[in-house]
PDB file of N, CA and C in Angstrom:
ATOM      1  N   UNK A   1     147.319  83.433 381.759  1.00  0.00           N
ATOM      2  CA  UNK A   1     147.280  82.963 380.374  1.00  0.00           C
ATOM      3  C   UNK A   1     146.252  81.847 380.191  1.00  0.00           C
ATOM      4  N   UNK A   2     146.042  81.885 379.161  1.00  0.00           N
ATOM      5  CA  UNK A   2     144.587  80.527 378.929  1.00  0.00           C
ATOM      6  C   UNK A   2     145.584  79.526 378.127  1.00  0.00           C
ATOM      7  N   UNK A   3     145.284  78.183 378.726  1.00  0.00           N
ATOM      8  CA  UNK A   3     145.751  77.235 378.010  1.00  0.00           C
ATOM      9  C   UNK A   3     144.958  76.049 377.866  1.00  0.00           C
ATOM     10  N   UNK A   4     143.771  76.506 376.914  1.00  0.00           N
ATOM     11  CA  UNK A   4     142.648  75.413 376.725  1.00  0.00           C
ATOM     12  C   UNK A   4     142.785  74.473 375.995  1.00  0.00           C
ATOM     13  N   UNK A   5     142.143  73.896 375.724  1.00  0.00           N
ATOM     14  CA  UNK A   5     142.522  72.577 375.051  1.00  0.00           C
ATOM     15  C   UNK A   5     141.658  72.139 373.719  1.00  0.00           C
ATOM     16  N   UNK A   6     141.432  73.826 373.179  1.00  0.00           N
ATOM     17  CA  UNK A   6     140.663  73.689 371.898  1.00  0.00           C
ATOM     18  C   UNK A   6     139.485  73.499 371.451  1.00  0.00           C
ATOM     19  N   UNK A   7     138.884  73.054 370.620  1.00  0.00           N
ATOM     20  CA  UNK A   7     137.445  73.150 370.134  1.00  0.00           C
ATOM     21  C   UNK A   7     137.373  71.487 369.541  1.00  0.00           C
ATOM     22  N   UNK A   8     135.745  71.016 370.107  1.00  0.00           N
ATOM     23  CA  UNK A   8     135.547  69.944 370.056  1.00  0.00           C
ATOM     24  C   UNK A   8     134.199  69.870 369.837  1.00  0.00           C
ATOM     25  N   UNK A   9     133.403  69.295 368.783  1.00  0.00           N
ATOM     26  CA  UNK A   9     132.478  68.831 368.614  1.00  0.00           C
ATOM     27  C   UNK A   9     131.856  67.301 368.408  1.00  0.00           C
ATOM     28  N   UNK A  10     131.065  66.527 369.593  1.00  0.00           N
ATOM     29  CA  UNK A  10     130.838  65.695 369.340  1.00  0.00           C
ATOM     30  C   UNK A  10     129.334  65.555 368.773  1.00  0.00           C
ATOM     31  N   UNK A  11     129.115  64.392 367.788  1.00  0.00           N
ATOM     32  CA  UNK A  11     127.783  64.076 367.702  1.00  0.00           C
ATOM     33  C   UNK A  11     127.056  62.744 367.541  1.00  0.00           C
ATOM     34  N   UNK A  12     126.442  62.253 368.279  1.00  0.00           N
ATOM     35  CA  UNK A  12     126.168  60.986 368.445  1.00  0.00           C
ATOM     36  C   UNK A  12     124.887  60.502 368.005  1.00  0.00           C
ATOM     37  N   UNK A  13     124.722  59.323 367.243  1.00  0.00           N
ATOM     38  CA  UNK A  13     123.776  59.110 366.567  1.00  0.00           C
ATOM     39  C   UNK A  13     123.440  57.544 366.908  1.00  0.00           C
ATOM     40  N   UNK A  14     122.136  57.138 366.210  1.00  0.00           N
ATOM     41  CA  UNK A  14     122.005  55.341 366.108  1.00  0.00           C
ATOM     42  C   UNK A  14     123.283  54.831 365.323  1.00  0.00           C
ATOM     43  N   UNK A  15     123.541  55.163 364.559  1.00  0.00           N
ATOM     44  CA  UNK A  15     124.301  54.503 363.492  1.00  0.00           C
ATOM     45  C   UNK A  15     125.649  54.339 363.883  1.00  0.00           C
ATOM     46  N   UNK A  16     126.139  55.750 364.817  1.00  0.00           N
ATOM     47  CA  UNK A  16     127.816  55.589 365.099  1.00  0.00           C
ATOM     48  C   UNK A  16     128.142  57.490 365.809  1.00  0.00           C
ATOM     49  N   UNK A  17     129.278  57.451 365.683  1.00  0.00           N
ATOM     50  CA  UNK A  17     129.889  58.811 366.055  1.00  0.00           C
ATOM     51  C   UNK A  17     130.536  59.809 365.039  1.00  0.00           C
ATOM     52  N   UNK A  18     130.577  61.356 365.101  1.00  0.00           N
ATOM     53  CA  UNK A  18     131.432  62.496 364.284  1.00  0.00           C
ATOM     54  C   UNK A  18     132.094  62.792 365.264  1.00  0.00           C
ATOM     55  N   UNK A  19     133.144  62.742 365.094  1.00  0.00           N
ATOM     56  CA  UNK A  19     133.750  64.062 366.090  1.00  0.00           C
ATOM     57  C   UNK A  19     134.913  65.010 365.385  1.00  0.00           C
ATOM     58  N   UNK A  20     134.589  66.061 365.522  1.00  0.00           N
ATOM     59  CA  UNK A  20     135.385  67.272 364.795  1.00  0.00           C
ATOM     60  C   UNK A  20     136.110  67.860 366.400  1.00  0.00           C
ATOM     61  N   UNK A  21     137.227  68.306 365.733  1.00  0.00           N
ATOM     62  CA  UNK A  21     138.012  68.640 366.582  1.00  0.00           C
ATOM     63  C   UNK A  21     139.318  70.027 366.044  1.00  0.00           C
ATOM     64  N   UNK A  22     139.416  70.775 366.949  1.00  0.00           N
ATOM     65  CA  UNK A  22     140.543  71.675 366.239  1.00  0.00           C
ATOM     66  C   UNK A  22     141.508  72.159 367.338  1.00  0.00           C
ATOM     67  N   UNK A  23     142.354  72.597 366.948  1.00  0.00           N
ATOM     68  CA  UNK A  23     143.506  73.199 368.634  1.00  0.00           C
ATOM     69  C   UNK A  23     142.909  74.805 368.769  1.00  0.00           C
ATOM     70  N   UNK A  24     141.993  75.045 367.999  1.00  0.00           N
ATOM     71  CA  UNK A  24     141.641  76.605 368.077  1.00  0.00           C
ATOM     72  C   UNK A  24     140.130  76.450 367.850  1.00  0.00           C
ATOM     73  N   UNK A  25     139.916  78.047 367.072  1.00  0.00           N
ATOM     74  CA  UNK A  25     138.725  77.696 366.037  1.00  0.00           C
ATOM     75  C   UNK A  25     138.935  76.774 364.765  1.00  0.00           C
ATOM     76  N   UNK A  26     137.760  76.429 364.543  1.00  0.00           N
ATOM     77  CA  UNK A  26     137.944  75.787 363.177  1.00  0.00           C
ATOM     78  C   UNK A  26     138.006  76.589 362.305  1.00  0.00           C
ATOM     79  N   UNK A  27     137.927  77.384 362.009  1.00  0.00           N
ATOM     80  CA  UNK A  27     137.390  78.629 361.409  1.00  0.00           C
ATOM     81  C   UNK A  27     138.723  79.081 360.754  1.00  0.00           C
ATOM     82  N   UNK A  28     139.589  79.075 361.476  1.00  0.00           N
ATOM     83  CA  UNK A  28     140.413  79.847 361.594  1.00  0.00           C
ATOM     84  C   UNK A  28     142.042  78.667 361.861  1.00  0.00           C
ATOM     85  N   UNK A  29     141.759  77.524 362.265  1.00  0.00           N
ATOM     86  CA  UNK A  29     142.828  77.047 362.675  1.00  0.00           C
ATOM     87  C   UNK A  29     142.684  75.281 361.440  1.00  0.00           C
ATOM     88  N   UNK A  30     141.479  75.013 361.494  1.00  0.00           N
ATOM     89  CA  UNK A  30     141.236  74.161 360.611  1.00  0.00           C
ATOM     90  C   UNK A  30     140.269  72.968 361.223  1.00  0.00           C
ATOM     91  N   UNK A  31     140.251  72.125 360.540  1.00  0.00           N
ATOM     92  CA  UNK A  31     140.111  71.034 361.727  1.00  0.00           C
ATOM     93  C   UNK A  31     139.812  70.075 360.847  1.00  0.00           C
ATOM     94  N   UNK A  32     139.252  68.490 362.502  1.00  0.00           N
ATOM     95  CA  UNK A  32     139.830  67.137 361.917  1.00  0.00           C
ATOM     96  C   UNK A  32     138.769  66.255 362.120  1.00  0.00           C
ATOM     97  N   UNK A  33     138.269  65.577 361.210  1.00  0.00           N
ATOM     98  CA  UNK A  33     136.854  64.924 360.842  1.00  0.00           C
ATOM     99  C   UNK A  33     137.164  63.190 361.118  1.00  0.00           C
ATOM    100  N   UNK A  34     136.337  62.872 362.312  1.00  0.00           N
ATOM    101  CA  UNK A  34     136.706  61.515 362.529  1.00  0.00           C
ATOM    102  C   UNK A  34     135.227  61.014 362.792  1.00  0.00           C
ATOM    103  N   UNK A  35     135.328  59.594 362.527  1.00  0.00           N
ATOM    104  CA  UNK A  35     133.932  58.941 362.912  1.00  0.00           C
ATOM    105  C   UNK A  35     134.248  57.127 363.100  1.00  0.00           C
ATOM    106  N   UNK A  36     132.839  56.626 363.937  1.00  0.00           N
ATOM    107  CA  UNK A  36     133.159  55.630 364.020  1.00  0.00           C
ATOM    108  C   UNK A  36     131.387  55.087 363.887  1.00  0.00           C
ATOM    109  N   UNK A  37     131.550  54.192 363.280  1.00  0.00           N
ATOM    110  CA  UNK A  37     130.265  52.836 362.916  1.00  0.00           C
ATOM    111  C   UNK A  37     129.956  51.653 364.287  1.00  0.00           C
ATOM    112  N   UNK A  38     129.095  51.949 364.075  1.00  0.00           N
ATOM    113  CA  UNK A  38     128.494  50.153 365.103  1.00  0.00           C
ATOM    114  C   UNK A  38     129.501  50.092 366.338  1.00  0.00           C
ATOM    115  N   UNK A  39     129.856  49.123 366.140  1.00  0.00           N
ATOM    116  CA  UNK A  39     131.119  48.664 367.630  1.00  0.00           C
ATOM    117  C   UNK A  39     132.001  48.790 367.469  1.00  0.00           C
ATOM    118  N   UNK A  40     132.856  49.686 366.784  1.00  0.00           N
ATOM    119  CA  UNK A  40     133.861  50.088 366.057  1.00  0.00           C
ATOM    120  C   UNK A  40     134.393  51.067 367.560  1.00  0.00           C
ATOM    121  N   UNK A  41     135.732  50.243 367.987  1.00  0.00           N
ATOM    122  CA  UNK A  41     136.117  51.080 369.002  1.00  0.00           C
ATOM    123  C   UNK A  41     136.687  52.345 369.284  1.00  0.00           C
ATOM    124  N   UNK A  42     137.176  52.408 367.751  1.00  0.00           N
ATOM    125  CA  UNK A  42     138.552  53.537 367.693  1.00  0.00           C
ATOM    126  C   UNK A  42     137.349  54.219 366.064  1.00  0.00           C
ATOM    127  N   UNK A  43     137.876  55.690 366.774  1.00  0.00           N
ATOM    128  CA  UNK A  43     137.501  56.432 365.057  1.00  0.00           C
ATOM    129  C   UNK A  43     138.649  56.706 364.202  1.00  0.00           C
ATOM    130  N   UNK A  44     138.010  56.809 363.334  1.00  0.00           N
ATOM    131  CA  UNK A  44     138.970  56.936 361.608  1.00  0.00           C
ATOM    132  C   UNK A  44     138.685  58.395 361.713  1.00  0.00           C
ATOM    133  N   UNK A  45     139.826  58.882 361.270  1.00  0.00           N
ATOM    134  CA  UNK A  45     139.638  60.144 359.648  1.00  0.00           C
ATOM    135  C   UNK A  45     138.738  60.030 359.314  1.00  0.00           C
ATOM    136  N   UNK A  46     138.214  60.671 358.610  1.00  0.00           N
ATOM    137  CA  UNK A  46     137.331  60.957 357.525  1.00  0.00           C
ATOM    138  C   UNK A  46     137.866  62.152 356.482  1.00  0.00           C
ATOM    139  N   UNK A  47     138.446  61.665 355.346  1.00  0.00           N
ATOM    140  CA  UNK A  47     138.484  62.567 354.338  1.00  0.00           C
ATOM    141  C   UNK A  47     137.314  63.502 353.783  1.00  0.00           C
ATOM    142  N   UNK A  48     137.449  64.453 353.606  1.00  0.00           N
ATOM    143  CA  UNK A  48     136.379  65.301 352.912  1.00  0.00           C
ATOM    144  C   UNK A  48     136.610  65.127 351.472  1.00  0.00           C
ATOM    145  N   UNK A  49     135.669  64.596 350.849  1.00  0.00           N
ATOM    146  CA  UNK A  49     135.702  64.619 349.430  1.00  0.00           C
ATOM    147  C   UNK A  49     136.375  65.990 348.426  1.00  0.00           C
ATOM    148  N   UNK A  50     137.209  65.740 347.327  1.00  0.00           N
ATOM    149  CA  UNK A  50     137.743  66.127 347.159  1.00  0.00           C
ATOM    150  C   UNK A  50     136.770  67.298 346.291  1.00  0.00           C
ATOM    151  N   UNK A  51     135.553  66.895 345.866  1.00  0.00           N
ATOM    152  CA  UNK A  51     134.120  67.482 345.026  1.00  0.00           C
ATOM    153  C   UNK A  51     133.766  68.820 346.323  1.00  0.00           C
ATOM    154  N   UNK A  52     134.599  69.024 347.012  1.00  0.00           N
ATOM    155  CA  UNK A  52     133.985  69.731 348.088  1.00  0.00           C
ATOM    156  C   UNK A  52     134.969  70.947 348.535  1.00  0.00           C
ATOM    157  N   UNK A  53     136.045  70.802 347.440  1.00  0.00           N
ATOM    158  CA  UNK A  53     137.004  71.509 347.395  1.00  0.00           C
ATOM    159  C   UNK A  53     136.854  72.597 346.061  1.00  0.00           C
ATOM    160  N   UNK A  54     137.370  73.742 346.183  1.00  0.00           N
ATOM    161  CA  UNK A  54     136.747  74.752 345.067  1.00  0.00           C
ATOM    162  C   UNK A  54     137.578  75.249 344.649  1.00  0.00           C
ATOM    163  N   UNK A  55     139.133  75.629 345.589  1.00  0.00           N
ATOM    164  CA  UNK A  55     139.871  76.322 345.181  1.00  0.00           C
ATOM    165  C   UNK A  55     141.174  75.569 344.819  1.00  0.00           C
ATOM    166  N   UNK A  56     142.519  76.187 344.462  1.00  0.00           N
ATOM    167  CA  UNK A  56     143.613  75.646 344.567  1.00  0.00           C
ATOM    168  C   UNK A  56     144.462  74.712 345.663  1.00  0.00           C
ATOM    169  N   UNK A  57     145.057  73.553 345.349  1.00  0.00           N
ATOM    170  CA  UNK A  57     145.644  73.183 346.603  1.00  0.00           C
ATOM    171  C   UNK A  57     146.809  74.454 347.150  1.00  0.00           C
ATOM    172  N   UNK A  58     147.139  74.851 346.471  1.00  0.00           N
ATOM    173  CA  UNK A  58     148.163  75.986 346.691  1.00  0.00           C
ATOM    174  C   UNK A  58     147.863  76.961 348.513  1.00  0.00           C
ATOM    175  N   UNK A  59     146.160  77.222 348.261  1.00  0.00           N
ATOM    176  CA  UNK A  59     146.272  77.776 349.224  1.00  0.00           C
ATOM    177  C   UNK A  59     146.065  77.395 350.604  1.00  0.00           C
ATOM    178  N   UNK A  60     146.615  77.711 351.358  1.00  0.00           N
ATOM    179  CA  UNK A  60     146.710  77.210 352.980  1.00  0.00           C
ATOM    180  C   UNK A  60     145.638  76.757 353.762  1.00  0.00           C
ATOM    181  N   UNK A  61     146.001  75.836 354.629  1.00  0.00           N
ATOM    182  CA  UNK A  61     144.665  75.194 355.625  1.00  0.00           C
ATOM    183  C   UNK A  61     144.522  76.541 356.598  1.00  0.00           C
ATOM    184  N   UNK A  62     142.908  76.390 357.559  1.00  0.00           N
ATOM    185  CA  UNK A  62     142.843  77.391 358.221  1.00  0.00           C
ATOM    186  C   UNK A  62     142.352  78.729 357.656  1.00  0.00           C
ATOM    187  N   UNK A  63     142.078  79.445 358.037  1.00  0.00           N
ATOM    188  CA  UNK A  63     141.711  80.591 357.539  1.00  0.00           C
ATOM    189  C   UNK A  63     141.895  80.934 356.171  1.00  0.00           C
ATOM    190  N   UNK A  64     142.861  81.113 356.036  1.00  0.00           N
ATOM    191  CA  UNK A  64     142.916  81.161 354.453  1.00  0.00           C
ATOM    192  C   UNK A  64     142.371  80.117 353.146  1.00  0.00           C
ATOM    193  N   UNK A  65     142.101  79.160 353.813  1.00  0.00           N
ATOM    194  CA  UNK A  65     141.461  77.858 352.555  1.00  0.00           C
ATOM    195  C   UNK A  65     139.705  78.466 352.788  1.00  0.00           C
ATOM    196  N   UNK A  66     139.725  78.408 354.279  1.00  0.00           N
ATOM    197  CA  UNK A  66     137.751  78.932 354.490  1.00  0.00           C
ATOM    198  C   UNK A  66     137.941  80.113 353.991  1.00  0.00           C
ATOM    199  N   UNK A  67     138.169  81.063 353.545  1.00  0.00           N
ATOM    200  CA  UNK A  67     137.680  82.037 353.171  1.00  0.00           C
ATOM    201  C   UNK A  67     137.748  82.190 351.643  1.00  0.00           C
ATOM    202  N   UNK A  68     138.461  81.361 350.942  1.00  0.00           N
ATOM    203  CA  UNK A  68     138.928  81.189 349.779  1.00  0.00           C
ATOM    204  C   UNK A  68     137.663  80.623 349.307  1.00  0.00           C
ATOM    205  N   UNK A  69     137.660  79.320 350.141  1.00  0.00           N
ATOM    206  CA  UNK A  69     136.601  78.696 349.802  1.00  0.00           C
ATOM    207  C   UNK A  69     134.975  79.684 350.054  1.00  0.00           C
ATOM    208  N   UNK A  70     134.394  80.087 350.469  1.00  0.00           N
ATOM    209  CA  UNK A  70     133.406  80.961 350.024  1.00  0.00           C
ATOM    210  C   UNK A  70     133.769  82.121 349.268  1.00  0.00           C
ATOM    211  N   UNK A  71     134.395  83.174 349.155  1.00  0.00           N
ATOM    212  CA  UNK A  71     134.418  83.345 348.246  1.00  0.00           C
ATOM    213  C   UNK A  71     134.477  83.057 346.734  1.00  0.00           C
ATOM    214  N   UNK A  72     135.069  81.823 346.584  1.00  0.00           N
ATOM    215  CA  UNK A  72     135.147  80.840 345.410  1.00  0.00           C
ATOM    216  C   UNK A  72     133.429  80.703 345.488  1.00  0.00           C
ATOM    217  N   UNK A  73     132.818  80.146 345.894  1.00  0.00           N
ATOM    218  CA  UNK A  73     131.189  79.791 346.137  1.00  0.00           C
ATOM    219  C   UNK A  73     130.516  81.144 346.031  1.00  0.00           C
ATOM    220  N   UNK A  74     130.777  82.290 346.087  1.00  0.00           N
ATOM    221  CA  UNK A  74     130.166  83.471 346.447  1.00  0.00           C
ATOM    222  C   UNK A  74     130.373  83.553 344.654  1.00  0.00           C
ATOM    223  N   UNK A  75     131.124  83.922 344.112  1.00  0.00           N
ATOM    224  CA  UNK A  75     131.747  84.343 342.919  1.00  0.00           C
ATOM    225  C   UNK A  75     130.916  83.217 341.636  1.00  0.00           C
ATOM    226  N   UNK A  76     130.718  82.095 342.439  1.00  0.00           N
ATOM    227  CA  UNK A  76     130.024  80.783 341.318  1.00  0.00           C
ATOM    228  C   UNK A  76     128.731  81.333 341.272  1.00  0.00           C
ATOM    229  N   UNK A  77     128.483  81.760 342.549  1.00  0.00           N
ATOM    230  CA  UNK A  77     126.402  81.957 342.647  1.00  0.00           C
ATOM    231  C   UNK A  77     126.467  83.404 341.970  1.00  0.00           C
ATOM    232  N   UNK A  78     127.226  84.264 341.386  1.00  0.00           N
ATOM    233  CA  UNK A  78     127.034  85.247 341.003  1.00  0.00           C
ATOM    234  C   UNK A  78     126.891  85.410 339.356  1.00  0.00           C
ATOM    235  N   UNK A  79     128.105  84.537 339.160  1.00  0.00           N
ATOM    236  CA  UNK A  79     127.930  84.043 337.869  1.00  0.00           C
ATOM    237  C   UNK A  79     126.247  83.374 337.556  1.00  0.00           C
ATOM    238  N   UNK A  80     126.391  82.620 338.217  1.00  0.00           N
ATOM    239  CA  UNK A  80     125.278  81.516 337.752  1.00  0.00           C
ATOM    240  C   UNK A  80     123.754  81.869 338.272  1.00  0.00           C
ATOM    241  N   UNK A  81     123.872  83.011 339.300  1.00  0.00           N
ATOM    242  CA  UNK A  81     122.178  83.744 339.290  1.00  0.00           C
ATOM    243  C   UNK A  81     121.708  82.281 340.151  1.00  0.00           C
ATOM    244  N   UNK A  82     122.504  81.862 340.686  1.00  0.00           N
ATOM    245  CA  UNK A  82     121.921  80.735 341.984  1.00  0.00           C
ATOM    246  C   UNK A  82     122.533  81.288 343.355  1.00  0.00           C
ATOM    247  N   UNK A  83     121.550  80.855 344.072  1.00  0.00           N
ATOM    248  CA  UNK A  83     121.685  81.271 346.069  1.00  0.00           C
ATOM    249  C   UNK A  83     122.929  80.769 346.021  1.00  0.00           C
ATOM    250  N   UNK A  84     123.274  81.968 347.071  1.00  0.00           N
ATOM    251  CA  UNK A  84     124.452  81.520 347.907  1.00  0.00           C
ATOM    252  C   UNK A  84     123.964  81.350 349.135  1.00  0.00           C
ATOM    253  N   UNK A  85     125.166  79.980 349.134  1.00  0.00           N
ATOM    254  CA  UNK A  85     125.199  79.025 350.544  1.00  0.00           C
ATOM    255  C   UNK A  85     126.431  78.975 351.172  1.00  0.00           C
ATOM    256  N   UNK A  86     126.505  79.044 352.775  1.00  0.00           N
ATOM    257  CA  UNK A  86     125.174  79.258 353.132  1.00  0.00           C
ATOM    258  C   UNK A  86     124.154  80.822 353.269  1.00  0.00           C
ATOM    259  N   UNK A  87     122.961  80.728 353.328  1.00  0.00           N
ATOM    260  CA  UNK A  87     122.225  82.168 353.599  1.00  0.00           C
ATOM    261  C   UNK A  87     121.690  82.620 354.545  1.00  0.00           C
ATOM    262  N   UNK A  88     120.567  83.542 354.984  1.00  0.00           N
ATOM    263  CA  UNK A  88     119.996  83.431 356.153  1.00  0.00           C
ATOM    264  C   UNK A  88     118.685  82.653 356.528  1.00  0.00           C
ATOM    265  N   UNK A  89     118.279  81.683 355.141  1.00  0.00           N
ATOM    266  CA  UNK A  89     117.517  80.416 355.253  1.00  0.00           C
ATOM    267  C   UNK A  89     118.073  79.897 355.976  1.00  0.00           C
ATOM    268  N   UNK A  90     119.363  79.733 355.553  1.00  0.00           N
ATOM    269  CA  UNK A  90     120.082  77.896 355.980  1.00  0.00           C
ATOM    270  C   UNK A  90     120.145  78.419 357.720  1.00  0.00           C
ATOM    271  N   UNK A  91     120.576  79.574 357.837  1.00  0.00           N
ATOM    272  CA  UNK A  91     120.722  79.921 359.144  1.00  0.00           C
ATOM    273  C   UNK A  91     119.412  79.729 360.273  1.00  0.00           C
ATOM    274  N   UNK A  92     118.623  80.210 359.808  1.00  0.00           N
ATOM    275  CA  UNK A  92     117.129  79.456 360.557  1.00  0.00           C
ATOM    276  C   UNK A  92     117.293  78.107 360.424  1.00  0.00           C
ATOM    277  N   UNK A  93     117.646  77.446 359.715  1.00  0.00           N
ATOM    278  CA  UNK A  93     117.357  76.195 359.578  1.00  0.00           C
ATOM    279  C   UNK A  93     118.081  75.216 360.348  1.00  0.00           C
ATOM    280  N   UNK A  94     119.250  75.761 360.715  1.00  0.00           N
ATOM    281  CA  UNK A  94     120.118  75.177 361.463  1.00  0.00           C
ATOM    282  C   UNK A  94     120.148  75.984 363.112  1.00  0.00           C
ATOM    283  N   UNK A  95     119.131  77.031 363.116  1.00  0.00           N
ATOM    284  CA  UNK A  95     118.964  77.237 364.650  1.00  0.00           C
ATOM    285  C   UNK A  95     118.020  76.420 364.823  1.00  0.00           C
ATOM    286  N   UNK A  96     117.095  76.652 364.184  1.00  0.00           N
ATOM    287  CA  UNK A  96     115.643  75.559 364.717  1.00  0.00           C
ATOM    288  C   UNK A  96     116.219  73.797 364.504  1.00  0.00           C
ATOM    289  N   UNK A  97     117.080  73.551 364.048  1.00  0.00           N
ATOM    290  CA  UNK A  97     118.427  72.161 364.793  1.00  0.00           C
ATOM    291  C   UNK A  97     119.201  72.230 365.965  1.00  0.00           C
ATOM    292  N   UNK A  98     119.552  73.806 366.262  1.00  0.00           N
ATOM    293  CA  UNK A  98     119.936  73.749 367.616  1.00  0.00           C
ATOM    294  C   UNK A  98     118.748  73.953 368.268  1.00  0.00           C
ATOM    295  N   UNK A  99     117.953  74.336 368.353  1.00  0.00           N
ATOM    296  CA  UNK A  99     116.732  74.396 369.245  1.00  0.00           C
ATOM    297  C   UNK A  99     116.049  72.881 369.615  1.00  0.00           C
ATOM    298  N   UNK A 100     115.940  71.792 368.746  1.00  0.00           N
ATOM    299  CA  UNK A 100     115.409  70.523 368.566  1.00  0.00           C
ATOM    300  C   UNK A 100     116.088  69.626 369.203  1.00  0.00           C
ATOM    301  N   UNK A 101     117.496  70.207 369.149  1.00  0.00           N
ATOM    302  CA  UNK A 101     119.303  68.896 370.169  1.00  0.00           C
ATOM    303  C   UNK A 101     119.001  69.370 371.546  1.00  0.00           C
ATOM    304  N   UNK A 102     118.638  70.711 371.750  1.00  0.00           N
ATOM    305  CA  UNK A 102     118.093  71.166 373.037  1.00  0.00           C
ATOM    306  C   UNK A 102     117.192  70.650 373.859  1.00  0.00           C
ATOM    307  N   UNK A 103     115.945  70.672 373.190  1.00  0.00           N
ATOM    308  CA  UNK A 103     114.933  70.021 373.310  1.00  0.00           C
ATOM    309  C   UNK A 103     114.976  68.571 374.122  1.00  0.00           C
ATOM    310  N   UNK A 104     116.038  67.408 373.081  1.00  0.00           N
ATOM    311  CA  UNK A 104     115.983  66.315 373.079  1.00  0.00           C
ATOM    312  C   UNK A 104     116.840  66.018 373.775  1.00  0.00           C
ATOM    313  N   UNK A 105     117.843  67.039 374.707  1.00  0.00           N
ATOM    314  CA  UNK A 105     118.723  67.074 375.531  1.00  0.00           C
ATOM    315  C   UNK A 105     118.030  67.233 377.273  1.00  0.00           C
ATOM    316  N   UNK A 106     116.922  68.122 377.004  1.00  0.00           N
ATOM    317  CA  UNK A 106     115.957  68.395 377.938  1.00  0.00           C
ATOM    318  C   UNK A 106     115.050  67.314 378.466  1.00  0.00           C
ATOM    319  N   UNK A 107     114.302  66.538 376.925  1.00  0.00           N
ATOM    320  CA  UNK A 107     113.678  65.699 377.556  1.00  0.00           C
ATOM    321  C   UNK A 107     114.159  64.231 377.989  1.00  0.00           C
ATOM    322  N   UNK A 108     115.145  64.099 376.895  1.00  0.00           N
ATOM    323  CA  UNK A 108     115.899  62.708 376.268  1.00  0.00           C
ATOM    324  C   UNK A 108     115.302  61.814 375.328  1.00  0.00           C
ATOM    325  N   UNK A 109     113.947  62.604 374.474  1.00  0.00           N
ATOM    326  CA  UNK A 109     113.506  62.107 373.754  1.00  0.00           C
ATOM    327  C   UNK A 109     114.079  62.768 372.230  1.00  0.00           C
ATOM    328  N   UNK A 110     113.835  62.026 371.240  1.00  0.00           N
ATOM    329  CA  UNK A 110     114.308  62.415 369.889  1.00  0.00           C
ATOM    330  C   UNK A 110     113.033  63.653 369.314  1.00  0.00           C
ATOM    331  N   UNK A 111     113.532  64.689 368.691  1.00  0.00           N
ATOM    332  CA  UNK A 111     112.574  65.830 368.440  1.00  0.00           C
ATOM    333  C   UNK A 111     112.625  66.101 366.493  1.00  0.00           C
ATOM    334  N   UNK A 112     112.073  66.530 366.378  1.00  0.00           N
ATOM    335  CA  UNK A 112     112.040  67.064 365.038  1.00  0.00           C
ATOM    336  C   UNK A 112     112.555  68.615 364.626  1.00  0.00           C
ATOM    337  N   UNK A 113     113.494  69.184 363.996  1.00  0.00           N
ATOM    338  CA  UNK A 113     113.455  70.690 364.001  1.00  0.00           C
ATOM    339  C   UNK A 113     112.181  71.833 363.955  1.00  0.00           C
TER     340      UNK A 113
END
């Protein structure tokens, strides 16, 4: 049996720390947005703005809120004859970001996408 210990993303910057975290996928299980500033020992929560929410509170964390939620976004850009996000722009755009953390992981210098 697998008994892993979930999904974890850290990201570290000048300014401070993100760390997202979930007992599964995020995708699918949800997950939990923490960060910390300067010399700040311990991270906070981080609420997600509530402007970032589309659908009903009614429906469930986890899978069912993410999928709600693009479709809700899918259904706005259709109406409104604007891109949906994300697309397969944003998707280049955010490999050539994983390609650049690579990079700067390789050399230990800071890179540009």
């Amino acid at each position: 049996p697998y008994h892993g210990s979930g999904w974890k993303l850290e990201v570290y910057g000048r300014e401070g720390t993100l760390v997202v975290t979930s007992d599964g996928s995020p995708s699918t299980n949800g997950a939990r947005l923490q960060g910390g500033k300067g010399d700040v020992s311990e991270l906070e929560d981080i609420e997600i703005p509530a402007r970032h929410t589309w659908i009903p509170d009614s429906v469930p964390q986890g899978a069912p809120f993410n999928i709600a939620q693009l479709w809700s976004r899918f259904a706005d850009a259709i109406r409104s004859g604007e891109r949906v996000e994300p697309d397969f722009d944003t998707a280049v755009q955010r490999h050539k970001l994983l390609d650049a953390i690579l990079r700067s992981s390789d050399t230990g210098q800071a890179q540009a996408p």
